[in-house]
PDB file of N, CA and C in Angstrom:
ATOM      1  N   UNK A   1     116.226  75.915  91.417  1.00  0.00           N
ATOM      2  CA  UNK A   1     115.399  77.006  90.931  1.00  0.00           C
ATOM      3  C   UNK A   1     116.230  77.768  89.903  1.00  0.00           C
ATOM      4  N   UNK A   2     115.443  78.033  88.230  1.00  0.00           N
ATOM      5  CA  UNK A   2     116.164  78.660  87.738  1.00  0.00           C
ATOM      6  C   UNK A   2     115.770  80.281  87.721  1.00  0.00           C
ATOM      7  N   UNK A   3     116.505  81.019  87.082  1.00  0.00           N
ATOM      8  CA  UNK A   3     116.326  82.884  86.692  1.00  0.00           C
ATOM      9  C   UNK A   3     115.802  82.774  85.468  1.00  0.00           C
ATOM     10  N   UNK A   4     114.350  83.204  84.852  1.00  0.00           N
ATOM     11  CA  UNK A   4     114.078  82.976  83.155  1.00  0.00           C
ATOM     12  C   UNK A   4     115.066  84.038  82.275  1.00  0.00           C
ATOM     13  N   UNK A   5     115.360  84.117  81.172  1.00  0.00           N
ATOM     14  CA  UNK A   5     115.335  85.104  80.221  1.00  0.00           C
ATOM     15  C   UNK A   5     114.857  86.360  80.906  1.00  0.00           C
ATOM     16  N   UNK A   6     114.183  86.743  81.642  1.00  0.00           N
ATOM     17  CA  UNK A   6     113.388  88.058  81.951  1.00  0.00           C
ATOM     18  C   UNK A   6     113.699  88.028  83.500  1.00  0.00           C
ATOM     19  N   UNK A   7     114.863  87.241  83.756  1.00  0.00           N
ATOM     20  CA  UNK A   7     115.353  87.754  85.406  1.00  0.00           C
ATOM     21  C   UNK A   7     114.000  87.732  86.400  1.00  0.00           C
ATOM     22  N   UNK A   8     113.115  86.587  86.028  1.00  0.00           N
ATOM     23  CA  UNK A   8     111.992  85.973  86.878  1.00  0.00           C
ATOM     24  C   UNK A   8     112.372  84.894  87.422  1.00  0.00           C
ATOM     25  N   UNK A   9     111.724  84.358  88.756  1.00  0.00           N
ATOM     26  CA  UNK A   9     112.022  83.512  89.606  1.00  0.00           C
ATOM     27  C   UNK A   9     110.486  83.422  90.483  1.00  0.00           C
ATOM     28  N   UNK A  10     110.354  81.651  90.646  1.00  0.00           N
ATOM     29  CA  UNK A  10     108.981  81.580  91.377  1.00  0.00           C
ATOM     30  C   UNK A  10     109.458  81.831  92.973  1.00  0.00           C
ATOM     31  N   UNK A  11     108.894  82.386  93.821  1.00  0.00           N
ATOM     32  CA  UNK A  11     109.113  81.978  95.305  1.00  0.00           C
ATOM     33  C   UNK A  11     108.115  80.820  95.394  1.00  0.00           C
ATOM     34  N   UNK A  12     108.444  79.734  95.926  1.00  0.00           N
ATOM     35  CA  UNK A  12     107.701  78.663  96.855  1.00  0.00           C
ATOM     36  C   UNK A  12     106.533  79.145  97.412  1.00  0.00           C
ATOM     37  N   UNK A  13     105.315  78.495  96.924  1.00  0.00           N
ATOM     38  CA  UNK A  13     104.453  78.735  97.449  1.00  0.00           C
ATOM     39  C   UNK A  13     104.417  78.488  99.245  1.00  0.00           C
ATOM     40  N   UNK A  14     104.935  77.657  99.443  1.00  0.00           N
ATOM     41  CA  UNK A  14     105.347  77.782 101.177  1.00  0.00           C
ATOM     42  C   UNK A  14     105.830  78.766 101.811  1.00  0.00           C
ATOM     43  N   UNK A  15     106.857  79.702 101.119  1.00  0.00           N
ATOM     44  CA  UNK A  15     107.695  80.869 101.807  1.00  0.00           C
ATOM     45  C   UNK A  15     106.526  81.678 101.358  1.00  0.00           C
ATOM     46  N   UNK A  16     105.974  81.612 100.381  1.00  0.00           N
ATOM     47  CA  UNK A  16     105.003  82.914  99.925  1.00  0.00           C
ATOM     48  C   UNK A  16     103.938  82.603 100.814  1.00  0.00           C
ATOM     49  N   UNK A  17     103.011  81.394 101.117  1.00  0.00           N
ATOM     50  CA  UNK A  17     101.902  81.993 102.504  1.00  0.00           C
ATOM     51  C   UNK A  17     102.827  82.209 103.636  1.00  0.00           C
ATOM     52  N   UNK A  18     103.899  81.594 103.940  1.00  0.00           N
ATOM     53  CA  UNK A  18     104.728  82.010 105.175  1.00  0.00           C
ATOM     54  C   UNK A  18     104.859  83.433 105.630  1.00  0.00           C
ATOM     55  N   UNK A  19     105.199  84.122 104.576  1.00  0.00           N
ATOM     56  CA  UNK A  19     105.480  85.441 104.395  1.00  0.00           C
ATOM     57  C   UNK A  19     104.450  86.568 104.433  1.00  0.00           C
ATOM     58  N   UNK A  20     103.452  86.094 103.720  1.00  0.00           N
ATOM     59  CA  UNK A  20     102.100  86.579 103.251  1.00  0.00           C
ATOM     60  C   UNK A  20     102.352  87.099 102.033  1.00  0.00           C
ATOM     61  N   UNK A  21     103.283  86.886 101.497  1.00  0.00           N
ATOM     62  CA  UNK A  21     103.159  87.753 100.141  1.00  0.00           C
ATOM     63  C   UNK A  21     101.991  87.176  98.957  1.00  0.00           C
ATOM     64  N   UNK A  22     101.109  87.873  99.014  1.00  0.00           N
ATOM     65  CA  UNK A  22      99.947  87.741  98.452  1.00  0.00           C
ATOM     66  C   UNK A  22      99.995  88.305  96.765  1.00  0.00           C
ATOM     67  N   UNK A  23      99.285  87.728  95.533  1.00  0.00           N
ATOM     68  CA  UNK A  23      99.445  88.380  94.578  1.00  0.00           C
ATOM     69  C   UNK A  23      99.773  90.078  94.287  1.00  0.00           C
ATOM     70  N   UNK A  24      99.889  91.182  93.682  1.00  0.00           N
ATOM     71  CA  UNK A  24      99.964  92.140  93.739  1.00  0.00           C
ATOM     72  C   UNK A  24     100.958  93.002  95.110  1.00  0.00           C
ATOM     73  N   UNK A  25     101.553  92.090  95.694  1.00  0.00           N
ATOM     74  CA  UNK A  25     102.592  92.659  97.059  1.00  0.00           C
ATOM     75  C   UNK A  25     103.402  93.444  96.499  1.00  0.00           C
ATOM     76  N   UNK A  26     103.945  94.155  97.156  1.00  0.00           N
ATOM     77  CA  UNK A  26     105.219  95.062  96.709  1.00  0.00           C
ATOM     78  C   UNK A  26     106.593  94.416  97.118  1.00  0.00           C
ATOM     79  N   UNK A  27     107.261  94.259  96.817  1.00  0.00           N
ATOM     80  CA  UNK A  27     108.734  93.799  97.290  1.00  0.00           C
ATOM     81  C   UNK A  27     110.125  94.815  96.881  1.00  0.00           C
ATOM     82  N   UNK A  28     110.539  94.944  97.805  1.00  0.00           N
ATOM     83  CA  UNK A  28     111.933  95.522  97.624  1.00  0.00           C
ATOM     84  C   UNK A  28     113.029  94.560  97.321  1.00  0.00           C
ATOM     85  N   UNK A  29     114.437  94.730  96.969  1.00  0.00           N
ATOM     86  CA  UNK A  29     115.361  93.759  97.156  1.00  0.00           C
ATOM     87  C   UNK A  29     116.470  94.647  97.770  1.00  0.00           C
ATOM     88  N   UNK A  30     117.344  94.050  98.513  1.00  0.00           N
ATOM     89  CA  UNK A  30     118.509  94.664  98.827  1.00  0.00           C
ATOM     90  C   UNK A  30     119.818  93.682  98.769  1.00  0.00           C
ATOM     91  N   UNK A  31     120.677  94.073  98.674  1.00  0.00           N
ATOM     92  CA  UNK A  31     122.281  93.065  98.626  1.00  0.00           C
ATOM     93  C   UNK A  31     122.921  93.625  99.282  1.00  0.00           C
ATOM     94  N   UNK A  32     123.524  91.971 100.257  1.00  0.00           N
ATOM     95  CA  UNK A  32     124.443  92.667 101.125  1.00  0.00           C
ATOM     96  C   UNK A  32     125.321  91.789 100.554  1.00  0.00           C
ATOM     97  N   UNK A  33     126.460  91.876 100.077  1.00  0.00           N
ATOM     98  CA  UNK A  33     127.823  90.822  99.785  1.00  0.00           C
ATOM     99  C   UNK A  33     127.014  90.189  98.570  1.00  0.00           C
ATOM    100  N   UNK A  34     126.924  89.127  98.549  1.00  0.00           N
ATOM    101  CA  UNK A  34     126.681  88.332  97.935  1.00  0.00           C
ATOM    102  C   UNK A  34     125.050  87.390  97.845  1.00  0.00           C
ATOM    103  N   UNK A  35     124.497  88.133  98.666  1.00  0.00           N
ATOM    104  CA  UNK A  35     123.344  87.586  99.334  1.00  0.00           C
ATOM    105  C   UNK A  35     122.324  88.729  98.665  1.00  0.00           C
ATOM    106  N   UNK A  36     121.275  87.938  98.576  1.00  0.00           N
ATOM    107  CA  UNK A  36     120.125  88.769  97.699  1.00  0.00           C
ATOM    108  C   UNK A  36     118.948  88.956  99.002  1.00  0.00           C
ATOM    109  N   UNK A  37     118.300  89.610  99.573  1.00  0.00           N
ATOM    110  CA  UNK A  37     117.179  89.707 100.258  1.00  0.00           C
ATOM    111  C   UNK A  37     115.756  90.334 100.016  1.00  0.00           C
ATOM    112  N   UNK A  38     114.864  89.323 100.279  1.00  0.00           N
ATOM    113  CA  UNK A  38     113.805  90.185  99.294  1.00  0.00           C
ATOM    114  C   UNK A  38     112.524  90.527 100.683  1.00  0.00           C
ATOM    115  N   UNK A  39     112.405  91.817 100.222  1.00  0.00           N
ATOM    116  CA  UNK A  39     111.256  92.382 101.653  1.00  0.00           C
ATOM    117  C   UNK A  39     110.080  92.757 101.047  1.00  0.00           C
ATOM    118  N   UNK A  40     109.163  92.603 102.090  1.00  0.00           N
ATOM    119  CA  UNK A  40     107.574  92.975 101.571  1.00  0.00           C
ATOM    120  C   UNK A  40     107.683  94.732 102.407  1.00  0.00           C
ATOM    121  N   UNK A  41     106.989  95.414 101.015  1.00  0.00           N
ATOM    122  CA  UNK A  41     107.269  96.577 100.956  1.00  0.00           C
ATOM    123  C   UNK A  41     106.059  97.464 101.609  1.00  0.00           C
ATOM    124  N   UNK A  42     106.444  98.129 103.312  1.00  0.00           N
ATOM    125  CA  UNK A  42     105.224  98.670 104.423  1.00  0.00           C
ATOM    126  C   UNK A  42     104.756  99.279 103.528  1.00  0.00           C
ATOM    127  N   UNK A  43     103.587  99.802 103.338  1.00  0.00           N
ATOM    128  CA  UNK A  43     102.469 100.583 102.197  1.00  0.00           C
ATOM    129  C   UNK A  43     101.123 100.948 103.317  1.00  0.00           C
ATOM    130  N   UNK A  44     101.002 102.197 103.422  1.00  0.00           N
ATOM    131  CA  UNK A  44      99.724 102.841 104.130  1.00  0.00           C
ATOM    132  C   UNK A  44      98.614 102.301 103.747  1.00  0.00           C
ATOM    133  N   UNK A  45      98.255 102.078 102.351  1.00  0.00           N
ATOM    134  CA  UNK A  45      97.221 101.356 102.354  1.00  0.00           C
ATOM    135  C   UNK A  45      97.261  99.722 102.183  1.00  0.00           C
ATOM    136  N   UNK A  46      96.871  98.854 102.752  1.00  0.00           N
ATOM    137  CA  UNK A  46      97.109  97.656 103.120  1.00  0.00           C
ATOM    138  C   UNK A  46      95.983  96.903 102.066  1.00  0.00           C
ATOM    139  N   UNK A  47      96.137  95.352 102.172  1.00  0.00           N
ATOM    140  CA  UNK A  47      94.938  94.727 100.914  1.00  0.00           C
ATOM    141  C   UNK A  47      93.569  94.932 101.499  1.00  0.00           C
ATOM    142  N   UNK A  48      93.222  95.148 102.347  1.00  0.00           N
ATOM    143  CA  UNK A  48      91.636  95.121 102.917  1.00  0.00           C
ATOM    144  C   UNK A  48      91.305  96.373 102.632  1.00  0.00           C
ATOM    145  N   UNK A  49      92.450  97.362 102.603  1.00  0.00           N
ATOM    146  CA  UNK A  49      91.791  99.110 101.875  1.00  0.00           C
ATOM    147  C   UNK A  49      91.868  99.041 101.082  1.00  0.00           C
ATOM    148  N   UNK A  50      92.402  98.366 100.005  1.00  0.00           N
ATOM    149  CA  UNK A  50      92.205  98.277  98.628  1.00  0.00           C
ATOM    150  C   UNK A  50      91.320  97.496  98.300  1.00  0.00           C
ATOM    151  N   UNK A  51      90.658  96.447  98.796  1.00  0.00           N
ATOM    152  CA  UNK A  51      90.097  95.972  98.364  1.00  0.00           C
ATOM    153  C   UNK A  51      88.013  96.670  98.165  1.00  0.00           C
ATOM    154  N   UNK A  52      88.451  97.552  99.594  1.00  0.00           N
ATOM    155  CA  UNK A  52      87.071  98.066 100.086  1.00  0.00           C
ATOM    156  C   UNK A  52      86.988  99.057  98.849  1.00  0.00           C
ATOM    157  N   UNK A  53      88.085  99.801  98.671  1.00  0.00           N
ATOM    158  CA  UNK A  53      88.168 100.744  98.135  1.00  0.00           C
ATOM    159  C   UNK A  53      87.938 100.804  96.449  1.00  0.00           C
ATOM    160  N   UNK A  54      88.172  99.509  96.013  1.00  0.00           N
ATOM    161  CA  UNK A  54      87.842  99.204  94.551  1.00  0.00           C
ATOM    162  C   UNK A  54      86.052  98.629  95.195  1.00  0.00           C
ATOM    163  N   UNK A  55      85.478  97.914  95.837  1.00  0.00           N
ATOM    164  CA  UNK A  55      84.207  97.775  95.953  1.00  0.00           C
ATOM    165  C   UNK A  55      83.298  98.920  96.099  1.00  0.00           C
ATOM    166  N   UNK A  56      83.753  99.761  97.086  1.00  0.00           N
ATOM    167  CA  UNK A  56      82.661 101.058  97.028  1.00  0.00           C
ATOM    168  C   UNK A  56      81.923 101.062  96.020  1.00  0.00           C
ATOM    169  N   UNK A  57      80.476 101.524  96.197  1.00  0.00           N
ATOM    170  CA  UNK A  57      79.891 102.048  95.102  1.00  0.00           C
ATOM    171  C   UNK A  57      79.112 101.315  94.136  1.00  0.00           C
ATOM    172  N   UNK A  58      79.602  99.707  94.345  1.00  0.00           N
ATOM    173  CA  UNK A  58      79.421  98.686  93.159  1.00  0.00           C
ATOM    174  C   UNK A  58      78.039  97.910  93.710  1.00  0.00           C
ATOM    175  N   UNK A  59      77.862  97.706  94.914  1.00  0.00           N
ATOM    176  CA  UNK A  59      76.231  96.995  95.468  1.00  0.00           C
ATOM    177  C   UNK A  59      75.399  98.083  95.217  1.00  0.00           C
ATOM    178  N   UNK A  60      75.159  98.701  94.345  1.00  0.00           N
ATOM    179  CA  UNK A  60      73.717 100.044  94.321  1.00  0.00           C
ATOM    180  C   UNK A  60      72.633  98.969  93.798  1.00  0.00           C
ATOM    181  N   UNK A  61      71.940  98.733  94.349  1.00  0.00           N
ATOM    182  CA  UNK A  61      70.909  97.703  94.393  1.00  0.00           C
ATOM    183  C   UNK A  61      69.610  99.024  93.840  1.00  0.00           C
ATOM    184  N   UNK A  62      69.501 100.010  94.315  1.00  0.00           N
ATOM    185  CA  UNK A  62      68.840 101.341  94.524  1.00  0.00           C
ATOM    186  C   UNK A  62      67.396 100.847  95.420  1.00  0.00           C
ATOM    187  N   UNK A  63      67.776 100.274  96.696  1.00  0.00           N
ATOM    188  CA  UNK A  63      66.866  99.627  97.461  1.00  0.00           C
ATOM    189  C   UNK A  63      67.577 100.547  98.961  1.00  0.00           C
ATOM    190  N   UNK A  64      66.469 100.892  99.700  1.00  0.00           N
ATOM    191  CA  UNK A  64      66.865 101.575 100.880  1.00  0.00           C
ATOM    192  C   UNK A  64      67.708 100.387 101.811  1.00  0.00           C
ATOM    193  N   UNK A  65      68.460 100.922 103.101  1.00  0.00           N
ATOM    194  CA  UNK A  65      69.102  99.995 104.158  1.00  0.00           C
ATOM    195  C   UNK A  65      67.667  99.346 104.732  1.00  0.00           C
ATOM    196  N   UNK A  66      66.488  99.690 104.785  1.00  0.00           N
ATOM    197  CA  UNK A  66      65.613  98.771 105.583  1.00  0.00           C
ATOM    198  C   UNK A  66      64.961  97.982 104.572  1.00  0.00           C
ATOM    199  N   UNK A  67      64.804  98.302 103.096  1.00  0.00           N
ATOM    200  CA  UNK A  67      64.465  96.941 102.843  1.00  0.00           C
ATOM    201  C   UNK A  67      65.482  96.157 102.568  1.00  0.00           C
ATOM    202  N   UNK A  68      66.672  96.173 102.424  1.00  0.00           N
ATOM    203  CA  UNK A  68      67.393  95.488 102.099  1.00  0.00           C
ATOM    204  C   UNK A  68      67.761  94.569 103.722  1.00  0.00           C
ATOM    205  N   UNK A  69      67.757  95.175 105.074  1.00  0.00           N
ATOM    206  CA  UNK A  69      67.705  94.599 105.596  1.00  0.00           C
ATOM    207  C   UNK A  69      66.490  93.642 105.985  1.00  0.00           C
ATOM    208  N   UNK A  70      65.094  94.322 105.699  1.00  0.00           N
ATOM    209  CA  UNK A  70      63.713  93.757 105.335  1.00  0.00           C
ATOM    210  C   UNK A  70      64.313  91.995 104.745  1.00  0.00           C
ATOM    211  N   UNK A  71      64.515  92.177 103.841  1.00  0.00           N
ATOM    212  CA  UNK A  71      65.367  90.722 103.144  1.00  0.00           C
ATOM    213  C   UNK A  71      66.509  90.108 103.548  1.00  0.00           C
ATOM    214  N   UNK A  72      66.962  90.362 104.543  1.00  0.00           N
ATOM    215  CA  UNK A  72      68.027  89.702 105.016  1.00  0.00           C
ATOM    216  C   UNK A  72      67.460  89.112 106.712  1.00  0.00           C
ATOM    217  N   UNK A  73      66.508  89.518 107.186  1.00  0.00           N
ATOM    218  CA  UNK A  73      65.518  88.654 108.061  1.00  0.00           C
ATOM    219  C   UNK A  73      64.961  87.944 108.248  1.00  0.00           C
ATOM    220  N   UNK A  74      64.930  87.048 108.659  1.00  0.00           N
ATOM    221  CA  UNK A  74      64.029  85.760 109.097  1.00  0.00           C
ATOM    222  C   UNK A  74      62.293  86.314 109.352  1.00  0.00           C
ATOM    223  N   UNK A  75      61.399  85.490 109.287  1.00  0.00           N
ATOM    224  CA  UNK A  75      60.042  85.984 109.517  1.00  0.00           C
ATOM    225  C   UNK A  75      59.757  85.003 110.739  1.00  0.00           C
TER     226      UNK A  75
END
């Protein structure tokens, strides 16, 4: 594995689902000696609140909850 010009490096897609580090993750690094360690960085809001949280607002159909459930019923 090389370091580019811009001090980039791929992680393995194996260690990366291993890990979960998912696109947009946060990572820290720390060094101890000689050793590089790279951590996924705890964050209060997690990907499922971000994700809800960029959707809000965006299904305005401008149809009430009963017809919309009206259409999501079997007859």
């Amino acid at each position: 594995m090389r370091i580019t010009s811009k001090g980039q490096v791929t992680i393995p897609i194996t260690i990366r689902e291993k890990l979960g580090f998912l696109p947009n993750s946060e990572v820290e690094f720390d060094v101890e000696g000689e050793t590089l360690r790279v951590r996924m960085v705890k964050t209060e809001r997690n990907r499922g609140k971000a994700l809800v949280s960029r959707m809000r607002g965006k299904a305005t159909a401008g149809m009430s909850t009963e017809k919309i459930m009206a259409l999501t019923r079997s007859d």
